[in-house]
Protein backbone atom coordinates (compact mmCIF):
# COMPACT_ATOMS: atom_id res chain seq x y z
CA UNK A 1 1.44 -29.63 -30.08
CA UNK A 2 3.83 -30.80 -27.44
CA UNK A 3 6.49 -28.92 -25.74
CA UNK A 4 9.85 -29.20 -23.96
CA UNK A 5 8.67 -31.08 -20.85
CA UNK A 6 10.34 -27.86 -18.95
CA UNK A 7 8.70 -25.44 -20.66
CA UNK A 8 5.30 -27.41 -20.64
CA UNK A 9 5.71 -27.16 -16.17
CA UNK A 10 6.20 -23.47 -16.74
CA UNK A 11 2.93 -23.29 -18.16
CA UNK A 12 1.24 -25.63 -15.44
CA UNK A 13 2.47 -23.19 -12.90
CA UNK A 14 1.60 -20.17 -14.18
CA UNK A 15 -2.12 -21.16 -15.15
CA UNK A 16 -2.27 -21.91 -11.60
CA UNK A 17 -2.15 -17.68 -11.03
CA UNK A 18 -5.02 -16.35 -10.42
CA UNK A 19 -6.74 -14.62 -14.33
CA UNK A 20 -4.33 -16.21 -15.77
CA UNK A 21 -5.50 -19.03 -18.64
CA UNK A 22 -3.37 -21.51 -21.24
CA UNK A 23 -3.33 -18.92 -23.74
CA UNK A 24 -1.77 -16.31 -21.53
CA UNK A 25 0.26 -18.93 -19.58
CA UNK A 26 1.75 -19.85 -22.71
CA UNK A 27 2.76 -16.06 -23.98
CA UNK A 28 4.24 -15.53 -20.13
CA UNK A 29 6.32 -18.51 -20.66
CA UNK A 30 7.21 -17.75 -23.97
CA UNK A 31 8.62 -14.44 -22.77
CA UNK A 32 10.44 -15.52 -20.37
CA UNK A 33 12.13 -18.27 -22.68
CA UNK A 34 13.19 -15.42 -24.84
CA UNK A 35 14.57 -13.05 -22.52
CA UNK A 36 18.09 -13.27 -21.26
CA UNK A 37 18.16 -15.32 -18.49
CA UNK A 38 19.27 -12.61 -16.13
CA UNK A 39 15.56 -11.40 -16.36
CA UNK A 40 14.57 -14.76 -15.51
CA UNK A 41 16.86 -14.83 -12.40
CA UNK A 42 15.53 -11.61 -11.51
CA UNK A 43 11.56 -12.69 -11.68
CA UNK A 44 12.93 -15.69 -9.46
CA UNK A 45 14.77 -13.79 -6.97
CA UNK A 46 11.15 -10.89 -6.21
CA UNK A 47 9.14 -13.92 -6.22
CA UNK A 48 11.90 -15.66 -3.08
CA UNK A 49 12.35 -12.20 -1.52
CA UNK A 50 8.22 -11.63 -1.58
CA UNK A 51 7.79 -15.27 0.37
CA UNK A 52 11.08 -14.59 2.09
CA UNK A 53 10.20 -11.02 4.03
CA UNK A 54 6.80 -10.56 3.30
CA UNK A 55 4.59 -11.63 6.49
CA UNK A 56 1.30 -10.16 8.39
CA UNK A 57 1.11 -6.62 10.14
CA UNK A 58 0.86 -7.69 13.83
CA UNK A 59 -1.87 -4.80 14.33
CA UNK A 60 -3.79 -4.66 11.31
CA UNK A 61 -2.98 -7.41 9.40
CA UNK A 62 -1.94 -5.80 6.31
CA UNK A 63 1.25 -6.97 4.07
CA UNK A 64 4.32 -6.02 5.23
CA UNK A 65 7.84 -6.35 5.49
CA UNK A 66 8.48 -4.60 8.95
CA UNK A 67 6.61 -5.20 11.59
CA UNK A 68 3.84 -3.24 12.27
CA UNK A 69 3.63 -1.74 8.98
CA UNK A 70 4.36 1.54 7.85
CA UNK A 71 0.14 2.40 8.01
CA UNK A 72 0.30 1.64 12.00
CA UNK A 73 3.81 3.20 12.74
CA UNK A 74 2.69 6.34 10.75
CA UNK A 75 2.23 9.40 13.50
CA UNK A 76 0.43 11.33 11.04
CA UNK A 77 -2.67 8.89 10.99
CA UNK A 78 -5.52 8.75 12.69
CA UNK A 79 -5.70 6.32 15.33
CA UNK A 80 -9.69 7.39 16.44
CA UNK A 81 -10.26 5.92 12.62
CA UNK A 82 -10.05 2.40 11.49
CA UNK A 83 -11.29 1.14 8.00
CA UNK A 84 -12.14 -2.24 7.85
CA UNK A 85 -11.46 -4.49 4.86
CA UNK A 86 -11.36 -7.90 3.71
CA UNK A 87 -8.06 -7.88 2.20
CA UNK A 88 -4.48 -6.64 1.71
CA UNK A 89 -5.37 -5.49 -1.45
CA UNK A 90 -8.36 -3.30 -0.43
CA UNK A 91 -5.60 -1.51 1.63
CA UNK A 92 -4.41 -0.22 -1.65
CA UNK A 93 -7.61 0.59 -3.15
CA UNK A 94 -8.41 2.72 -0.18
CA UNK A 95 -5.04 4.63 -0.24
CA UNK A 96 -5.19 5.26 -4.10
CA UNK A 97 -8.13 8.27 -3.24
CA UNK A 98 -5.70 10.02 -0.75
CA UNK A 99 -8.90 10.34 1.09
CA UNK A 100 -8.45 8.12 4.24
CA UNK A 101 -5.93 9.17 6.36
CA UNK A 102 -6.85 6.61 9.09
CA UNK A 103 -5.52 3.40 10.12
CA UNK A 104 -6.67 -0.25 8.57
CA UNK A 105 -7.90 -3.31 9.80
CA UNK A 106 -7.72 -6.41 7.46
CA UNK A 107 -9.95 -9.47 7.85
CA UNK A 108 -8.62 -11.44 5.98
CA UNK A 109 -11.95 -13.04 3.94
CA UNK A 110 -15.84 -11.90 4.15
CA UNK A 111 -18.06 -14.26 5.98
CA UNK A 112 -19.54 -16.84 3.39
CA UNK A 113 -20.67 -19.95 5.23
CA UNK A 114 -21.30 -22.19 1.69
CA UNK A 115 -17.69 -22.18 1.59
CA UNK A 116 -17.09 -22.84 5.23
CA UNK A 117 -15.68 -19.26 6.53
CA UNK A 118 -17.93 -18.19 9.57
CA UNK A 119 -16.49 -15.63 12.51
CA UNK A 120 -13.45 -17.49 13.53
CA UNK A 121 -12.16 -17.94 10.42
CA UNK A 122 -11.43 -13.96 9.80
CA UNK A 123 -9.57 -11.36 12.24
CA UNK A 124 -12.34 -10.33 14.32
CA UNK A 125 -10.83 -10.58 17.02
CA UNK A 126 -7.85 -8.54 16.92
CA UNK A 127 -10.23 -5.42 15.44
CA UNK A 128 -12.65 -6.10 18.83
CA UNK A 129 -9.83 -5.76 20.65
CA UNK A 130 -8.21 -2.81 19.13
CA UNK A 131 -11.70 -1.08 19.59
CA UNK A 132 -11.68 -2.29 23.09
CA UNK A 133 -8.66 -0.60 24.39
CA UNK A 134 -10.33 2.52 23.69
CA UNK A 135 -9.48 5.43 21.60
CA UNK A 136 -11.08 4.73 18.87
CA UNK A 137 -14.34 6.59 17.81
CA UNK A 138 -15.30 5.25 14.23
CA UNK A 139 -14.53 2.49 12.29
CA UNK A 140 -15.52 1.56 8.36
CA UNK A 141 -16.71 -0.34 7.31
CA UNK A 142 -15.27 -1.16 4.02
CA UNK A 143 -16.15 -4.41 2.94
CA UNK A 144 -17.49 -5.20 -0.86
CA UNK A 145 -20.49 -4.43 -2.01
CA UNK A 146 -21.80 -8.18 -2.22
CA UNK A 147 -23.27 -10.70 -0.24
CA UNK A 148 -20.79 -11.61 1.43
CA UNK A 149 -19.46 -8.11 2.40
CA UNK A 150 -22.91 -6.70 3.73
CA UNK A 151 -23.20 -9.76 6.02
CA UNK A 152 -19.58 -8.96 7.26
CA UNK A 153 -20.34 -5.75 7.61
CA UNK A 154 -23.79 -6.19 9.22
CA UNK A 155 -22.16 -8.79 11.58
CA UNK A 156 -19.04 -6.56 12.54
CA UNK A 157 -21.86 -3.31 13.02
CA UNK A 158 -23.88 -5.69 16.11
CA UNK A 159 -20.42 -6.31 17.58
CA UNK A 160 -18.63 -2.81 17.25
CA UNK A 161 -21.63 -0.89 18.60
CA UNK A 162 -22.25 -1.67 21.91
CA UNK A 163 -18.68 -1.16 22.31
CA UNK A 164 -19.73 2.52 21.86
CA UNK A 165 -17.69 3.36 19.19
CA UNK A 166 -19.47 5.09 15.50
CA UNK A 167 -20.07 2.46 12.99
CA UNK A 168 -19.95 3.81 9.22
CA UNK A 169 -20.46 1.64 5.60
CA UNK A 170 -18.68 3.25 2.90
CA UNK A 171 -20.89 4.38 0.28
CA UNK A 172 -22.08 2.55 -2.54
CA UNK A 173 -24.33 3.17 -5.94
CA UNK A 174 -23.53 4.57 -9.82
CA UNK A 175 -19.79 4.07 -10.55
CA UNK A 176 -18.57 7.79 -12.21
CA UNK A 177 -18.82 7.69 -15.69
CA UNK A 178 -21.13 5.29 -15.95
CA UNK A 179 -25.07 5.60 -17.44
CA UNK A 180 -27.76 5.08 -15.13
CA UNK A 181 -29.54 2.83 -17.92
CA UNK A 182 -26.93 0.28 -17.59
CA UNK A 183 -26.92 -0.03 -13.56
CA UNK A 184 -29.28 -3.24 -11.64
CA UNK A 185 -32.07 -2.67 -9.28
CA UNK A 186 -29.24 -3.13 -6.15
CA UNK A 187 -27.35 -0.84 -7.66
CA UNK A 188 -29.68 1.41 -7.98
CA UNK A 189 -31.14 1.07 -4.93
CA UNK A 190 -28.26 1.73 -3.18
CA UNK A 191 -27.30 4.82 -4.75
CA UNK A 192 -30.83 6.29 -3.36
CA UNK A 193 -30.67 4.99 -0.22
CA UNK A 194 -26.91 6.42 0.12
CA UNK A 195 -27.93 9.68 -1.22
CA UNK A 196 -26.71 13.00 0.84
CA UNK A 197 -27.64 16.57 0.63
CA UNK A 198 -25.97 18.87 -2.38
């Protein structure tokens, strides 16, 4: 079936979003053909104002739209703590337990040479040099759980400790709720080797 050469680009670009396939491209598209158009003018004008005003925390390298963001300018955190993790989203992942209370450093990536990202492709550097300044006594390690987050987090470990500072991995095993019968051996083997006193 062919469609309205505009509406047919609508559905080009939003199959280019990340999860999103033809079948949802087309009900997205659909929707917003039978809204009113001020809802249309409205999706335009947060998509503008998000490339507009949203850059790069100077410090940490989180999303923002003042600069440093509201994590580094926050005088109730703790500066002796930074959490490292491979992207802006991970910031929000972290903050959703209301257990950190830290500040974050973003890398922007994991290292994964088959696609070409070694050391100087992420923001080592900045987090070296945060740690370097002194200050700080721990830092997280929270990268993912996969291959290319435990070499990350293996790399950044040789570089952060001779700077004397504690080097911690977040914790990692069975997911809560889940059955043991249904985890892999690297799950598993985690969870053991993470295990702490009750």
């Amino acid at each position: 079936m062919s469609y309205p050469e505009p509406l047919t680009k609508l559905v080009d670009q939003l199959k280019r979003l990340p999860g999103i396939g033809a079948k949802s491209a087309q009900r997205l598209a659909y929707h917003v053909l039978r809204n009113p158009r001020e809802d249309a003018d409205a999706l335009c004008a947060a998509i503008h104002a998000v490339k507009d005003k949203v850059t790069y925390c100077s410090i940490c390298n989180n999303i923002t739209d003042v600069d440093p963001c509201i994590y580094c300018t926050d005088e109730a955190r703790d500066r002796r703590v930074i959490c490292v993790v491979e992207e802006p989203q991970n910031v929000a992942a972290v903050e959703k337990t209301r257990e950190f209370r830290g500040t974050y450093h973003v890398l922007m990536g994991s290292l994964s040479p088959l696609q070409g990202v070694g050391p100087d492709e992420l923001k080592i550097h900045g987090l070296l040099t945060r740690v370097g300044q002194g200050g700080v006594t721990e830092v997280v390690l929270a990268t993912n759980p996969n291959v290319e987050g435990e070499a990350t987090a293996l790399y950044l470990a040789r570089l952060l400790k001779p700077l004397g500072v504690r080097v911690t991995r977040i914790a990692t095993g069975i997911p809560v709720g889940s059955d043991i019968e249904y985890a892999d051996e690297l799950t598993m083997s985690k969870a053991f080797s993470g295990r702490r006193d009750v």
